[in-house]
Structures are given as structure tokens and as C-alpha cells.
PDB file of N, CA and C in Angstrom:
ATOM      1  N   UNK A   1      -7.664   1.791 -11.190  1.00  0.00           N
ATOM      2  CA  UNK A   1      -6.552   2.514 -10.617  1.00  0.00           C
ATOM      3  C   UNK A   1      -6.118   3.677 -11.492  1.00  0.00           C
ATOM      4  N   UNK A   2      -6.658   3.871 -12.622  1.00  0.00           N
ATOM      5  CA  UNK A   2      -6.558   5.080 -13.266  1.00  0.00           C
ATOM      6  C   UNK A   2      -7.225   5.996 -13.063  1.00  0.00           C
ATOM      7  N   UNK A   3      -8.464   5.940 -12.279  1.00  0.00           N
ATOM      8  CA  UNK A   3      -9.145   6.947 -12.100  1.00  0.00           C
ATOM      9  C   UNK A   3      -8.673   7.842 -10.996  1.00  0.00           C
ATOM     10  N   UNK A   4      -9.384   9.253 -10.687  1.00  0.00           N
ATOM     11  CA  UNK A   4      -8.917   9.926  -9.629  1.00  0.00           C
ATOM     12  C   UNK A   4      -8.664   9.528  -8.030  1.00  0.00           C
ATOM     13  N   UNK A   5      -7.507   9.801  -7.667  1.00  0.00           N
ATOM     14  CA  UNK A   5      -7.057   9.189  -6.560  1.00  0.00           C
ATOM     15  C   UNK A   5      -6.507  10.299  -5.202  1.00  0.00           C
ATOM     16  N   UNK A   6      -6.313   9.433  -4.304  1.00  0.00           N
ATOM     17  CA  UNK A   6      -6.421  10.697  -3.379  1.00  0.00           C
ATOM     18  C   UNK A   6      -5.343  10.029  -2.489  1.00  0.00           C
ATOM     19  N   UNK A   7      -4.420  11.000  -1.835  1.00  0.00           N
ATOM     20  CA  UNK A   7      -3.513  10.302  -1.423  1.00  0.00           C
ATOM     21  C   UNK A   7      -3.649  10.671  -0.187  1.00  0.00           C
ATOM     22  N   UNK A   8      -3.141   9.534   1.462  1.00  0.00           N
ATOM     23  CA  UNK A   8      -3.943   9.564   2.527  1.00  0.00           C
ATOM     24  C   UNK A   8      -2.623   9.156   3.629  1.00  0.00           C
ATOM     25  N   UNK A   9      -2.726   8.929   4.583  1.00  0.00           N
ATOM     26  CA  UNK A   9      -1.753   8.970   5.334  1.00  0.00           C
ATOM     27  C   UNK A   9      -2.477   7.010   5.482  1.00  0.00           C
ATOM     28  N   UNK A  10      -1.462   6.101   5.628  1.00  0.00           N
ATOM     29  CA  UNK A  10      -1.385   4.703   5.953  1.00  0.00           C
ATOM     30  C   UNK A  10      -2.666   4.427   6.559  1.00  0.00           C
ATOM     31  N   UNK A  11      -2.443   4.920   8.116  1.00  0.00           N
ATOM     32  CA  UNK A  11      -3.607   4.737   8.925  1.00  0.00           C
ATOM     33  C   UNK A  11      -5.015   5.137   8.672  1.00  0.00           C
ATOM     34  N   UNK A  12      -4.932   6.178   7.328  1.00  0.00           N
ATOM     35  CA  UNK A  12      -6.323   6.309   7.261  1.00  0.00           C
ATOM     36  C   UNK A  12      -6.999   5.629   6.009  1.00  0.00           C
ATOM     37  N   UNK A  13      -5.708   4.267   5.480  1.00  0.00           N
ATOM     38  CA  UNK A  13      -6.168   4.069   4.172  1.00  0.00           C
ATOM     39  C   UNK A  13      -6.883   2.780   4.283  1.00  0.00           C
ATOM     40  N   UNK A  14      -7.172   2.412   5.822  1.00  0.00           N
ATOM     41  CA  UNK A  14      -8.436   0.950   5.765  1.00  0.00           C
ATOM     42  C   UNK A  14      -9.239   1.314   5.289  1.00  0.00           C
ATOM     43  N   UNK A  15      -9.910  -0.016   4.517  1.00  0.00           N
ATOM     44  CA  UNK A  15     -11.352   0.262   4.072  1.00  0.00           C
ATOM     45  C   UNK A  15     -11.303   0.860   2.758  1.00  0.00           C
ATOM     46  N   UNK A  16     -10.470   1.724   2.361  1.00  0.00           N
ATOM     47  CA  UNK A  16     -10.503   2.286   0.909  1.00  0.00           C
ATOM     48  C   UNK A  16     -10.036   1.660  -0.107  1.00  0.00           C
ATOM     49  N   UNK A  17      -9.597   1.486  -1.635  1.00  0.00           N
ATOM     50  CA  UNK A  17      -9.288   1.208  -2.260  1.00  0.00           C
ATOM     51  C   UNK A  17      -8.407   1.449  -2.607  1.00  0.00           C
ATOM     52  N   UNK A  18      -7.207   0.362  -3.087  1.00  0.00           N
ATOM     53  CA  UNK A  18      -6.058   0.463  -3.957  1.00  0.00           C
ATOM     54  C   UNK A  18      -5.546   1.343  -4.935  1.00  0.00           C
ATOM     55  N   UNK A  19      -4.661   2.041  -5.165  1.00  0.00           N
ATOM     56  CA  UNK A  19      -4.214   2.322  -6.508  1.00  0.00           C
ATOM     57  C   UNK A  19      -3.249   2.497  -6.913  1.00  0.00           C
ATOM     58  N   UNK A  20      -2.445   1.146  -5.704  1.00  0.00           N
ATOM     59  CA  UNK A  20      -1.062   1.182  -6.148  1.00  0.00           C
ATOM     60  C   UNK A  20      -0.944  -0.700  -6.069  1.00  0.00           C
ATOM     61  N   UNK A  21      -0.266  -0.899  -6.229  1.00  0.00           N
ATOM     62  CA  UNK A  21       0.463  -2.463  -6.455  1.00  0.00           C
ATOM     63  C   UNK A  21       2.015  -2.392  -5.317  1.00  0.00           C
ATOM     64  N   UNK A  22       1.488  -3.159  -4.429  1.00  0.00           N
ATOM     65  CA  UNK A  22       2.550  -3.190  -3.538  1.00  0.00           C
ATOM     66  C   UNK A  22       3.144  -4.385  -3.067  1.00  0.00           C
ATOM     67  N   UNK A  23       4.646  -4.889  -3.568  1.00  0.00           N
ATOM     68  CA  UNK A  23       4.995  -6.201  -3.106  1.00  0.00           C
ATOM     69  C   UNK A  23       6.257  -5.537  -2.200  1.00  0.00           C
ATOM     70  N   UNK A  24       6.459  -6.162  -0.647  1.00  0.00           N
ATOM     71  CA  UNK A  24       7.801  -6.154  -0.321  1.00  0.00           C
ATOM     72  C   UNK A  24       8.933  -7.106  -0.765  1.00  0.00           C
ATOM     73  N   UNK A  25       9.834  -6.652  -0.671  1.00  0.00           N
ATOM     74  CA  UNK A  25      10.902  -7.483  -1.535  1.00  0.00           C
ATOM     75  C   UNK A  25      12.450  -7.594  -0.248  1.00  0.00           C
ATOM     76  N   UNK A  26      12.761  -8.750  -0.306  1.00  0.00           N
ATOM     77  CA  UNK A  26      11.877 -10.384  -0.404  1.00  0.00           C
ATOM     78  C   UNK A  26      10.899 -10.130   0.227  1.00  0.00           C
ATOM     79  N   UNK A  27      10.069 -10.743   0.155  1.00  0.00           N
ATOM     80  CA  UNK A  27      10.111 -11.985  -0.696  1.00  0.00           C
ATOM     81  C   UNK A  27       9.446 -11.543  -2.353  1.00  0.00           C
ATOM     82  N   UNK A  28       9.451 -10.427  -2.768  1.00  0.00           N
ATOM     83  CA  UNK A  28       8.972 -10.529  -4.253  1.00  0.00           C
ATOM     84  C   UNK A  28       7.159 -11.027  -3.686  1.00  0.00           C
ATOM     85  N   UNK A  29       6.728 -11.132  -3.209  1.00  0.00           N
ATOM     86  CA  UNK A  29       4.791 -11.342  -3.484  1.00  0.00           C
ATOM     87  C   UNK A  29       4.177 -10.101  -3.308  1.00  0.00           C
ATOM     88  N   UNK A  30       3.244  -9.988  -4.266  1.00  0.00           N
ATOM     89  CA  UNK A  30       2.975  -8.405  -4.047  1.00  0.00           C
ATOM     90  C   UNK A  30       1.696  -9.045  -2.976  1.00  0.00           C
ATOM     91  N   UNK A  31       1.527  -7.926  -2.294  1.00  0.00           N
ATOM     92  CA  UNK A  31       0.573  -7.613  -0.773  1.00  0.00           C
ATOM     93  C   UNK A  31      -0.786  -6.973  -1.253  1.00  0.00           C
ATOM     94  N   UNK A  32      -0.282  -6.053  -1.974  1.00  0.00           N
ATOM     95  CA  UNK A  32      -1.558  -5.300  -2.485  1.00  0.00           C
ATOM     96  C   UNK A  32      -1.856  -5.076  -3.445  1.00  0.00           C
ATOM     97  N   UNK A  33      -2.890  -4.899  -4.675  1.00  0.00           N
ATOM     98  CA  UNK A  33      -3.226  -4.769  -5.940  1.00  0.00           C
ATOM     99  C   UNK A  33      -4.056  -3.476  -5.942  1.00  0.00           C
ATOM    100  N   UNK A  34      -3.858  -3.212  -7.304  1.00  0.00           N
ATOM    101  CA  UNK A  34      -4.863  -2.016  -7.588  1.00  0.00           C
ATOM    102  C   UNK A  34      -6.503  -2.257  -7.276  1.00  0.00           C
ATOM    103  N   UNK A  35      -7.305  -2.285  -7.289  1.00  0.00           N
ATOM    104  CA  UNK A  35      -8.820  -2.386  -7.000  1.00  0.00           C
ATOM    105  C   UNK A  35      -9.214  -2.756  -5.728  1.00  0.00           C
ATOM    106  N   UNK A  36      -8.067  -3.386  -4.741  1.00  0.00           N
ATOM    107  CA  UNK A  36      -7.744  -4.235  -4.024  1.00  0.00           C
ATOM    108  C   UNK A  36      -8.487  -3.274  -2.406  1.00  0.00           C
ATOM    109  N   UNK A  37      -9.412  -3.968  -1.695  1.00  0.00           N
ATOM    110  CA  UNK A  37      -9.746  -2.895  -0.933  1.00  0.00           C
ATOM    111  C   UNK A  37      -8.645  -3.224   0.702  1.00  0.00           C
ATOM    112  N   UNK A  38      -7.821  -2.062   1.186  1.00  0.00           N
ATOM    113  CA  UNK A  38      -7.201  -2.387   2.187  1.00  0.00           C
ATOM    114  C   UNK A  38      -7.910  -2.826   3.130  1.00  0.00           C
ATOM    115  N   UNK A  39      -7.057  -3.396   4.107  1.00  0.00           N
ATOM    116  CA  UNK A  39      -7.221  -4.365   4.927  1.00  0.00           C
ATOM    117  C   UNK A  39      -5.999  -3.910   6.468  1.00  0.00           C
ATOM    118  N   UNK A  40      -6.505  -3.620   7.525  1.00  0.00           N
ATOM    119  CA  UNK A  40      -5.475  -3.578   8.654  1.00  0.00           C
ATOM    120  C   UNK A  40      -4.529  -4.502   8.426  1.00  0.00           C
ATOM    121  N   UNK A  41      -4.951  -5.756   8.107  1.00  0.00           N
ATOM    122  CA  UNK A  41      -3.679  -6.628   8.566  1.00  0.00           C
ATOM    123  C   UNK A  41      -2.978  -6.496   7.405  1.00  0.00           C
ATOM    124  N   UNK A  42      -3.159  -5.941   6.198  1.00  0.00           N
ATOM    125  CA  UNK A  42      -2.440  -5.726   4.740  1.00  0.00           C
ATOM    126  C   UNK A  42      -1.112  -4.814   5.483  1.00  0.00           C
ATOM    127  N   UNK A  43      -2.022  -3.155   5.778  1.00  0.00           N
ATOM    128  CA  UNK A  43      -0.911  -2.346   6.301  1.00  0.00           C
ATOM    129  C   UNK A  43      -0.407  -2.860   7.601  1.00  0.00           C
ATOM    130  N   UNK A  44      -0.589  -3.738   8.062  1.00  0.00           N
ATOM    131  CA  UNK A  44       0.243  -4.464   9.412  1.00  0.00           C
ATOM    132  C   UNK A  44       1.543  -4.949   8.662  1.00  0.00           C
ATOM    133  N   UNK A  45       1.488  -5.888   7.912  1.00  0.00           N
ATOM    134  CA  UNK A  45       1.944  -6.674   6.791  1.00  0.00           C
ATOM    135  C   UNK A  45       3.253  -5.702   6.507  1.00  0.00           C
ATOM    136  N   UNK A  46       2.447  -5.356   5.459  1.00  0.00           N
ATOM    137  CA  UNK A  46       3.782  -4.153   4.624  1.00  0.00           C
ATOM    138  C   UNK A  46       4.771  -3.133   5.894  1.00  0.00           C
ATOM    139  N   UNK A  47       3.826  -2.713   6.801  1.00  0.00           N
ATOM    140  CA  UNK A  47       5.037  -2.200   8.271  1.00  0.00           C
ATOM    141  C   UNK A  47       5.467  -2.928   8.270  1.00  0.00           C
ATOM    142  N   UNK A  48       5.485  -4.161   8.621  1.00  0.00           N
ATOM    143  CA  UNK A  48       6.253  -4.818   9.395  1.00  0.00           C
ATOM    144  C   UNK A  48       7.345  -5.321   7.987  1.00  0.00           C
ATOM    145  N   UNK A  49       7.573  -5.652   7.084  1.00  0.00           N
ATOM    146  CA  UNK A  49       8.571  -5.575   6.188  1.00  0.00           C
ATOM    147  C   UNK A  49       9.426  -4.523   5.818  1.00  0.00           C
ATOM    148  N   UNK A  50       8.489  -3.202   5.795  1.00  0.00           N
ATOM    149  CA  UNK A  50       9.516  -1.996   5.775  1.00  0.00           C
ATOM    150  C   UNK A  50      10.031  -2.033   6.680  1.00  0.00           C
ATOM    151  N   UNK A  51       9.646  -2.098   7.796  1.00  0.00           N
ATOM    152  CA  UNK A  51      10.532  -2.374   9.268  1.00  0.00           C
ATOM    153  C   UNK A  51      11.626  -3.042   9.511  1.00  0.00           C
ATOM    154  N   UNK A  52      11.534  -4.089   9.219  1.00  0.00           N
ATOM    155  CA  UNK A  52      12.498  -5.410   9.020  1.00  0.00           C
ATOM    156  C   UNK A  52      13.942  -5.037   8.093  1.00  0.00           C
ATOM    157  N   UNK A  53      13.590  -3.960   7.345  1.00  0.00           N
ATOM    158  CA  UNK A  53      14.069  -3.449   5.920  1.00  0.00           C
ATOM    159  C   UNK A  53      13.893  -3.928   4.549  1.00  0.00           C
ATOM    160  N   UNK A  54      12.754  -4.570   4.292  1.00  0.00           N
ATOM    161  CA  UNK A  54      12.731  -4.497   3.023  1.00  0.00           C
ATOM    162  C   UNK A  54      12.272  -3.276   1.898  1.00  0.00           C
ATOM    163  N   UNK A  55      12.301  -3.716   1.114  1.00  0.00           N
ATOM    164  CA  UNK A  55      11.835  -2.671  -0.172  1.00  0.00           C
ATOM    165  C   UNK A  55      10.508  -3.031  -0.452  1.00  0.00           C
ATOM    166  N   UNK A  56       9.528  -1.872  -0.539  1.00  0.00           N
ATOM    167  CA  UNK A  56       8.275  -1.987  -1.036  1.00  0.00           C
ATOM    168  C   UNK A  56       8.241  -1.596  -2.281  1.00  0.00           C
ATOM    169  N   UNK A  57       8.490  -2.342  -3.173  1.00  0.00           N
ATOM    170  CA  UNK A  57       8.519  -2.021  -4.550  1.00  0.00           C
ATOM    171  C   UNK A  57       7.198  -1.890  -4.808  1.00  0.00           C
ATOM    172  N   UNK A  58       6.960  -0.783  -5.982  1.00  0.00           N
ATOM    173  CA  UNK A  58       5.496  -0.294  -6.350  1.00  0.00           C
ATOM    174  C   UNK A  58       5.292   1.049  -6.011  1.00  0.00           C
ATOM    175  N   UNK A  59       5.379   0.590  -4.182  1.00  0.00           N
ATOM    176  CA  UNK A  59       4.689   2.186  -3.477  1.00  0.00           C
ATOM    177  C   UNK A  59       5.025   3.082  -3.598  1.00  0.00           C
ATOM    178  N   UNK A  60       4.368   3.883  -4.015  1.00  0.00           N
ATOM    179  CA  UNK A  60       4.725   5.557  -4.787  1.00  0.00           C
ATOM    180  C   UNK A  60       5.602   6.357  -3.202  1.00  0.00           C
ATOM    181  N   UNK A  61       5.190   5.897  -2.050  1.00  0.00           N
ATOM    182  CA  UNK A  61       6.061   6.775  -0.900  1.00  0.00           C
ATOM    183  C   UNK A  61       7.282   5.122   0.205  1.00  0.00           C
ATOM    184  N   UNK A  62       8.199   5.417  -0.414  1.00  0.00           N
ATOM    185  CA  UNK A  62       9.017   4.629   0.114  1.00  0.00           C
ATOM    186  C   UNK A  62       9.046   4.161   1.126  1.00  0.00           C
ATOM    187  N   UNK A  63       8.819   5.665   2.613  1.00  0.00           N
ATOM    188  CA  UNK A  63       8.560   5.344   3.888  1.00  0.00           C
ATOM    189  C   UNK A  63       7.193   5.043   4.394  1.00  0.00           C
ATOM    190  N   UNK A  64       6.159   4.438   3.026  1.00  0.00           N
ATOM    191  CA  UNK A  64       5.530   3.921   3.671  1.00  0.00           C
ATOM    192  C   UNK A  64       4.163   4.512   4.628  1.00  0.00           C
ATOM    193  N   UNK A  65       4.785   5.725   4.100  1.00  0.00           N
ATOM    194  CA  UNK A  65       3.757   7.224   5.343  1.00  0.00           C
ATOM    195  C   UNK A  65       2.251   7.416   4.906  1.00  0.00           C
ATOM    196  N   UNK A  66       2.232   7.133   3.637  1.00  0.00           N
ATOM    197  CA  UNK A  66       1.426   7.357   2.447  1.00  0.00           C
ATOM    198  C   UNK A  66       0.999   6.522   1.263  1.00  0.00           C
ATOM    199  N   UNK A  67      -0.437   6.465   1.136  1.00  0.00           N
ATOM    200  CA  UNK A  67      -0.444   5.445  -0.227  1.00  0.00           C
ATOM    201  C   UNK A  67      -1.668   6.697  -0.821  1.00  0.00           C
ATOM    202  N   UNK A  68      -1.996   5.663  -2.179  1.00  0.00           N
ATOM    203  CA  UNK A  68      -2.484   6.326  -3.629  1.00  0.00           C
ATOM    204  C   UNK A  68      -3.895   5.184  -3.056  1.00  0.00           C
ATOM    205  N   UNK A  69      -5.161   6.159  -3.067  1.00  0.00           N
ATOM    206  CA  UNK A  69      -6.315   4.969  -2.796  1.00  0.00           C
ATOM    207  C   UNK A  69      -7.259   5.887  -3.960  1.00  0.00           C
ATOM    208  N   UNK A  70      -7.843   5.262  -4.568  1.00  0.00           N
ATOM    209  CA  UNK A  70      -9.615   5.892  -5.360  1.00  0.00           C
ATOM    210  C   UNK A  70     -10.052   6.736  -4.163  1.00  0.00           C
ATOM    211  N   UNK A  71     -10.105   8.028  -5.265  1.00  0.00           N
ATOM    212  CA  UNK A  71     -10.931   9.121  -4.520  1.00  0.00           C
ATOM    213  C   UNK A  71     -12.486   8.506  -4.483  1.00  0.00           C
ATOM    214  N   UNK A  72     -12.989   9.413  -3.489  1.00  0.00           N
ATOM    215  CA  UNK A  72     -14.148   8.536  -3.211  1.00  0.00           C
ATOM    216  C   UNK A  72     -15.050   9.631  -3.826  1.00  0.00           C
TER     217      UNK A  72
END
């Protein structure tokens, strides 16, 4: 997750790789890890908690619009 990264709109970040650490809060469990390759039902997951209103602690874009994945 230190290496170069590329930042992508949600929907286009299946399939790519992590490079952020993302838990919603509550419940405090993080969802996603750095190396961690996304998963639809991951970003299903995390919507649906930002939704609800929780806090995605970690994610570099609050609303969620955007994540940090390994440039490819």
C-alpha cells in the first residue's frame, strides 16, 4: 500500500487492490485492508453503512465516492 496508487471512483474499484484500510464504525471491524483485493459485496458493505450513517474510518474520501487502489 505504499506503492503508487491511483485513485478511482467506488464502482470502478472491483477487482483492484487496496490501499486503504477501511472499517465502518460501529461496529469498529475494518471491511477492507491494504493488499486486500475488492470485492462487490465489500463496496455493497461499506454503502450500505455510510448509508445507514456510519463513519468509515480510514477512507481517505468520507463520501465514500472514491478510494486509493495500486496503480496497475
Amino acid at each position: 500500500f505504499l506503492g503508487a496508487a491511483d485513485v478511482v471512483a467506488v464502482g470502478d474499484a472491483v477487482g483492484r487492490v487496496s490501499c486503504e484500510s477501511i472499517a465502518g464504525y460501529p461496529p469498529g471491524i475494518p471491511a477492507l485492508l491494504p493488499g486486500e483485493r475488492i470485492t462487490a459485496e465489500t463496496i455493497a458493505y461499506l454503502s450500505e453503512l455510510r448509508d445507514s450513517g456510519a463513519r468509515l474510518h480510514g477512507a481517505s474520501d468520507p463520501a465514500f465516492a472514491t478510494i486509493h487502489v495500486l496503480a496497475d
